[in-house]
PDB file of N, CA and C in Angstrom:
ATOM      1  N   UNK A   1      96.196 130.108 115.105  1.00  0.00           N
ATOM      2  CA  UNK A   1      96.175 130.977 113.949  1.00  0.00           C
ATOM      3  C   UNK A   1      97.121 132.171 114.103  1.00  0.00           C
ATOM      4  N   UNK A   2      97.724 132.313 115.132  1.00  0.00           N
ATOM      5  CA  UNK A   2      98.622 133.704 115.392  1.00  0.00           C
ATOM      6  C   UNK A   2     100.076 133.319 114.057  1.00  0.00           C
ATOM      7  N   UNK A   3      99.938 132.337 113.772  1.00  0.00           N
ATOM      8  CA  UNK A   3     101.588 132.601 112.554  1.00  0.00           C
ATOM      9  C   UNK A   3     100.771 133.012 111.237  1.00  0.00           C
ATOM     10  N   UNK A   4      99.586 133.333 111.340  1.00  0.00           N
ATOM     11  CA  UNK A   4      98.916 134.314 109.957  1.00  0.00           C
ATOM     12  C   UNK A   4      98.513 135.183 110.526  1.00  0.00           C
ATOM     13  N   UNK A   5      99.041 135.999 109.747  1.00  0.00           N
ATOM     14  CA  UNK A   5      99.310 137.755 109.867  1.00  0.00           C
ATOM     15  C   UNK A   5      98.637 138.361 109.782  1.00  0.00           C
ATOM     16  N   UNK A   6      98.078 138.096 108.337  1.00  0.00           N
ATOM     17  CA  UNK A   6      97.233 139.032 107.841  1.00  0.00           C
ATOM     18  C   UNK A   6      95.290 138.474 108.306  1.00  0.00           C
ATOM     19  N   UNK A   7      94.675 139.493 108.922  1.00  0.00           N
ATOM     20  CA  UNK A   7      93.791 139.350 109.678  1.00  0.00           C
ATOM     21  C   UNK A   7      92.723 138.912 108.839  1.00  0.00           C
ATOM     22  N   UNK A   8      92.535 139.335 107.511  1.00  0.00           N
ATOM     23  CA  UNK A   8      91.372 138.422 106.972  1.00  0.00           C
ATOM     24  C   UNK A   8      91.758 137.270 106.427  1.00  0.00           C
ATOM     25  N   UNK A   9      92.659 136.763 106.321  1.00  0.00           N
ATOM     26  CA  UNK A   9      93.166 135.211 106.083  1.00  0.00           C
ATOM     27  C   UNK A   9      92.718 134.616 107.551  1.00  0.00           C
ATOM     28  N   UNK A  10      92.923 135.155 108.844  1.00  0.00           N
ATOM     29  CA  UNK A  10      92.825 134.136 110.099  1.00  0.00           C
ATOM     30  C   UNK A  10      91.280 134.830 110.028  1.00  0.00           C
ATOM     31  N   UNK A  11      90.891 135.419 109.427  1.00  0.00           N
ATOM     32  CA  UNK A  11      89.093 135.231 109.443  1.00  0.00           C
ATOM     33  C   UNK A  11      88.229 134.193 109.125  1.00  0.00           C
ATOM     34  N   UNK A  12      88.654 133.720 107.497  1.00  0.00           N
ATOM     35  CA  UNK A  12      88.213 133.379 106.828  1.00  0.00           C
ATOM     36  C   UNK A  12      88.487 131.924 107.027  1.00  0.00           C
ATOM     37  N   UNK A  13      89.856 131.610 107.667  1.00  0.00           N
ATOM     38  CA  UNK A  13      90.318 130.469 108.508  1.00  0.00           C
ATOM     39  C   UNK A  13      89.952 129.654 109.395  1.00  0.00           C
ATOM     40  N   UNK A  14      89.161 130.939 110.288  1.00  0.00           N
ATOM     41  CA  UNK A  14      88.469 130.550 111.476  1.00  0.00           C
ATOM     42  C   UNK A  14      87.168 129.986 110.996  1.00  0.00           C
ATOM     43  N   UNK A  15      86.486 131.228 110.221  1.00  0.00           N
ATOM     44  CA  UNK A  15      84.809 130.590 109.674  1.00  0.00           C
ATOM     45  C   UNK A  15      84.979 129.411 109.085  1.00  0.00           C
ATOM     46  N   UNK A  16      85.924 129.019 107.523  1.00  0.00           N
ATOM     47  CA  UNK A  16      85.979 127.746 107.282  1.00  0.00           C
ATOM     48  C   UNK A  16      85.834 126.507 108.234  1.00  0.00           C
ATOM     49  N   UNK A  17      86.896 126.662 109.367  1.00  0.00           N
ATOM     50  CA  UNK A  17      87.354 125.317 109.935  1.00  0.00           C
ATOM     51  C   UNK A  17      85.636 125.095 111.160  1.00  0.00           C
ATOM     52  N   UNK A  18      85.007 126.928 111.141  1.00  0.00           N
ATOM     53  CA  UNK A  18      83.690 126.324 111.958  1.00  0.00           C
ATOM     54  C   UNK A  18      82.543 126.015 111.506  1.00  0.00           C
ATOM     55  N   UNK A  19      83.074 126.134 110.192  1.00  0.00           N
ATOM     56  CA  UNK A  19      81.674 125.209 108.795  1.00  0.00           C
ATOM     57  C   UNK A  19      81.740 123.666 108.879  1.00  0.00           C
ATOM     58  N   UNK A  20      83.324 123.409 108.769  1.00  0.00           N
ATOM     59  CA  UNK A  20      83.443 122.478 107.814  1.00  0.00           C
ATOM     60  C   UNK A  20      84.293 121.392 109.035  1.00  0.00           C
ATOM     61  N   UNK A  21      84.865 121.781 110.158  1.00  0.00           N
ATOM     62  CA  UNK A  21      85.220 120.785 110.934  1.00  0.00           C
ATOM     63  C   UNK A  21      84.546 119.873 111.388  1.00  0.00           C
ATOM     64  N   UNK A  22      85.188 118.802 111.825  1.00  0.00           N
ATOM     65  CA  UNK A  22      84.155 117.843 112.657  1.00  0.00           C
ATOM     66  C   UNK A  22      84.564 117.939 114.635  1.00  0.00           C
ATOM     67  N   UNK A  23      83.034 117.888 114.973  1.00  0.00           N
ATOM     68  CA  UNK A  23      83.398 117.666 116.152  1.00  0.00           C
ATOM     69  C   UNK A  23      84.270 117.222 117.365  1.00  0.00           C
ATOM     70  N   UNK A  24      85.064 117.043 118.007  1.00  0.00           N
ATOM     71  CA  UNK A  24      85.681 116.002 118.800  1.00  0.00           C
ATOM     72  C   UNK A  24      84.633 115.123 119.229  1.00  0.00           C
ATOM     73  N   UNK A  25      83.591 114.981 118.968  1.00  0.00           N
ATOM     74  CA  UNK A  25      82.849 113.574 119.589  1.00  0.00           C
ATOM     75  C   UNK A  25      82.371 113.156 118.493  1.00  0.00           C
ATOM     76  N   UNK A  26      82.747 113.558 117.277  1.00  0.00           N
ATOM     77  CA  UNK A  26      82.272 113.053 115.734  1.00  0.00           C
ATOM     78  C   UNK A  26      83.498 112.082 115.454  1.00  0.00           C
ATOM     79  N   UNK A  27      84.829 112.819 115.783  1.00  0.00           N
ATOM     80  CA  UNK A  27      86.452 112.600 115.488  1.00  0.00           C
ATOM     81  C   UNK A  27      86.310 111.097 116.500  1.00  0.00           C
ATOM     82  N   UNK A  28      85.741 110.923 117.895  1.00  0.00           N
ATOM     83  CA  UNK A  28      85.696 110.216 118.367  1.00  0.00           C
ATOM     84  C   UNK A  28      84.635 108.632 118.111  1.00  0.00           C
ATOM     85  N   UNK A  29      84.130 109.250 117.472  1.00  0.00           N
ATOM     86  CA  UNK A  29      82.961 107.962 116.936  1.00  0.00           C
ATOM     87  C   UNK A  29      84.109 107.747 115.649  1.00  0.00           C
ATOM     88  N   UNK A  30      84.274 108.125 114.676  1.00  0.00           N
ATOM     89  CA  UNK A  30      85.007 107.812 113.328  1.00  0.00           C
ATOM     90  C   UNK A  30      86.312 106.498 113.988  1.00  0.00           C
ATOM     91  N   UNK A  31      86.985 106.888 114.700  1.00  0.00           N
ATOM     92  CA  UNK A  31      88.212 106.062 115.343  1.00  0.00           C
ATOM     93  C   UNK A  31      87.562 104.858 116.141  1.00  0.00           C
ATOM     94  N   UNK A  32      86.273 105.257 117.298  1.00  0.00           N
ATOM     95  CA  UNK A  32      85.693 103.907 117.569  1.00  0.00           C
ATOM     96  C   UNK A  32      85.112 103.266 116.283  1.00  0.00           C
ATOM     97  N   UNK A  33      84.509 103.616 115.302  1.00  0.00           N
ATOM     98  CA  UNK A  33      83.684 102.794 114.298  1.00  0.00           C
ATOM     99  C   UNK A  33      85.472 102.149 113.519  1.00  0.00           C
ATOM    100  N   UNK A  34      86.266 102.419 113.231  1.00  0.00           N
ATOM    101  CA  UNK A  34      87.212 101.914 112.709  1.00  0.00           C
ATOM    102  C   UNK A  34      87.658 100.638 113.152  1.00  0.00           C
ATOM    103  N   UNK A  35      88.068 101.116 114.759  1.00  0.00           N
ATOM    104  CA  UNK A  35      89.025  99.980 115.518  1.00  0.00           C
ATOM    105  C   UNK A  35      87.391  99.104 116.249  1.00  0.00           C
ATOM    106  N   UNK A  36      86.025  99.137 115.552  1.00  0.00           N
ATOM    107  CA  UNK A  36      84.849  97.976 115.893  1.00  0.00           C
ATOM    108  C   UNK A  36      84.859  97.226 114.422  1.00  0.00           C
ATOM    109  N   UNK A  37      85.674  97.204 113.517  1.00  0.00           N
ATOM    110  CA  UNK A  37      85.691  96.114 112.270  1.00  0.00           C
ATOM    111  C   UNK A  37      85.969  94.952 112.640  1.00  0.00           C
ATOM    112  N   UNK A  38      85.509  94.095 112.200  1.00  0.00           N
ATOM    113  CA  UNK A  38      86.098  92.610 112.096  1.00  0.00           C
ATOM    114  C   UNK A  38      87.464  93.010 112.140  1.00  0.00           C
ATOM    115  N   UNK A  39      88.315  91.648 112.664  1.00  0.00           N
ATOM    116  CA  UNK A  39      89.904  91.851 111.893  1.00  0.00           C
ATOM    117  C   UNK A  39      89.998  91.681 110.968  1.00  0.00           C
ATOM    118  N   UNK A  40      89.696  91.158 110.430  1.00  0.00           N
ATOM    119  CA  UNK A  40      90.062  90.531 108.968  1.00  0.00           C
ATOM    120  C   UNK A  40      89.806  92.029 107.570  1.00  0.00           C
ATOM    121  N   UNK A  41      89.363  93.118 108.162  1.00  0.00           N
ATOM    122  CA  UNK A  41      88.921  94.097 107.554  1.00  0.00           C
ATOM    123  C   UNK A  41      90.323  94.571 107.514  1.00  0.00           C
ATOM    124  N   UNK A  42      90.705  95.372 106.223  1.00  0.00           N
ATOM    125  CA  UNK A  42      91.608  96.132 106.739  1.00  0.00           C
ATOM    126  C   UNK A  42      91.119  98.126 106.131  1.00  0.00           C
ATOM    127  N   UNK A  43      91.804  98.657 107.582  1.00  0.00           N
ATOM    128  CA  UNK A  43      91.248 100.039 107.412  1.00  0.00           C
ATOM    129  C   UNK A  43      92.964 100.245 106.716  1.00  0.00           C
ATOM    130  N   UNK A  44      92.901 100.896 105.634  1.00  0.00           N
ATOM    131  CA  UNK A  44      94.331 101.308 105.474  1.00  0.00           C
ATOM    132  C   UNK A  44      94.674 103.230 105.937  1.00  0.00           C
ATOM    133  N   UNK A  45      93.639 103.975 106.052  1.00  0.00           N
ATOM    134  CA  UNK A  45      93.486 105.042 106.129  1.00  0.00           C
ATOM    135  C   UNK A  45      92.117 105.685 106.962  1.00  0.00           C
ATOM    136  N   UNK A  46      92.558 106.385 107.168  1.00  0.00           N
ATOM    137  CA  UNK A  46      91.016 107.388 108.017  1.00  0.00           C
ATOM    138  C   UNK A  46      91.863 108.572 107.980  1.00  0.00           C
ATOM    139  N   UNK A  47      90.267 109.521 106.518  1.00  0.00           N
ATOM    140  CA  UNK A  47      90.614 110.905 106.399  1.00  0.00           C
ATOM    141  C   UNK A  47      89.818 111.722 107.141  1.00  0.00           C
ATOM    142  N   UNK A  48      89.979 112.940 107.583  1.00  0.00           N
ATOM    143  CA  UNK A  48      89.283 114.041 108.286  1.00  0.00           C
ATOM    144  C   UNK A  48      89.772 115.143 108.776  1.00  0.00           C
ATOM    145  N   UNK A  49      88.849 115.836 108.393  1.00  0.00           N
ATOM    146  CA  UNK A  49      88.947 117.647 108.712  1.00  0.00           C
ATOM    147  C   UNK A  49      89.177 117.965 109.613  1.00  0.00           C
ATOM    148  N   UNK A  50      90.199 119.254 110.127  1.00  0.00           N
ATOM    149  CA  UNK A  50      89.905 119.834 111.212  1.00  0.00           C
ATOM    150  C   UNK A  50      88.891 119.683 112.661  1.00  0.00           C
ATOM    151  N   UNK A  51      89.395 119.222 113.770  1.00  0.00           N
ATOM    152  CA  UNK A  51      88.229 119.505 114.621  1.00  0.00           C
ATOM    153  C   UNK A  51      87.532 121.024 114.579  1.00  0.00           C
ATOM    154  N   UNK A  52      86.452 120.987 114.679  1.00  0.00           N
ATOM    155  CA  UNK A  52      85.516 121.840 115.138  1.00  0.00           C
ATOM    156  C   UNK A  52      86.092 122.849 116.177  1.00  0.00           C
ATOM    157  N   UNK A  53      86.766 123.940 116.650  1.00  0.00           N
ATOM    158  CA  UNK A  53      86.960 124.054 118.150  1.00  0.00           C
ATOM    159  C   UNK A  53      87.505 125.744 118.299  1.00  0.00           C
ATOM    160  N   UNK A  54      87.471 126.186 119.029  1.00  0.00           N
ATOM    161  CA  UNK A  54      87.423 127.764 119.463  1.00  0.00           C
ATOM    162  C   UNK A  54      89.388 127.980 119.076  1.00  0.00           C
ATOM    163  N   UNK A  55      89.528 129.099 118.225  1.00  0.00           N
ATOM    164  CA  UNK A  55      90.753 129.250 117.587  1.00  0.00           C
ATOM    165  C   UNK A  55      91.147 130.825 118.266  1.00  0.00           C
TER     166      UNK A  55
END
């Protein structure tokens, strides 16, 4: 967050991403549950938020 300047933007930055991120062991189940499909499945995309993590 240091290339935003202005200090209540990297506030409000920080609280968002520690509402609304997902874990690294959430981020890590999403990618195993993907690559455990049948083949014949096709994943064309996997969306997700911010990790969770000390800024």
């Amino acid at each position: 967050m240091e290339h935003i300047t202005d200090t209540g933007i990297q506030d409000a930055n920080k609280d968002y991403v520690g509402q609304v991120g997902l874990t690294p062991d959430a981020f890590v189940r999403l990618i195993a549950f993907a690559i455990s499909q049948p083949e014949d499945m096709d994943i064309n995309e996997i969306l997700f938020r911010p990790t969770a993590q000390a800024l």
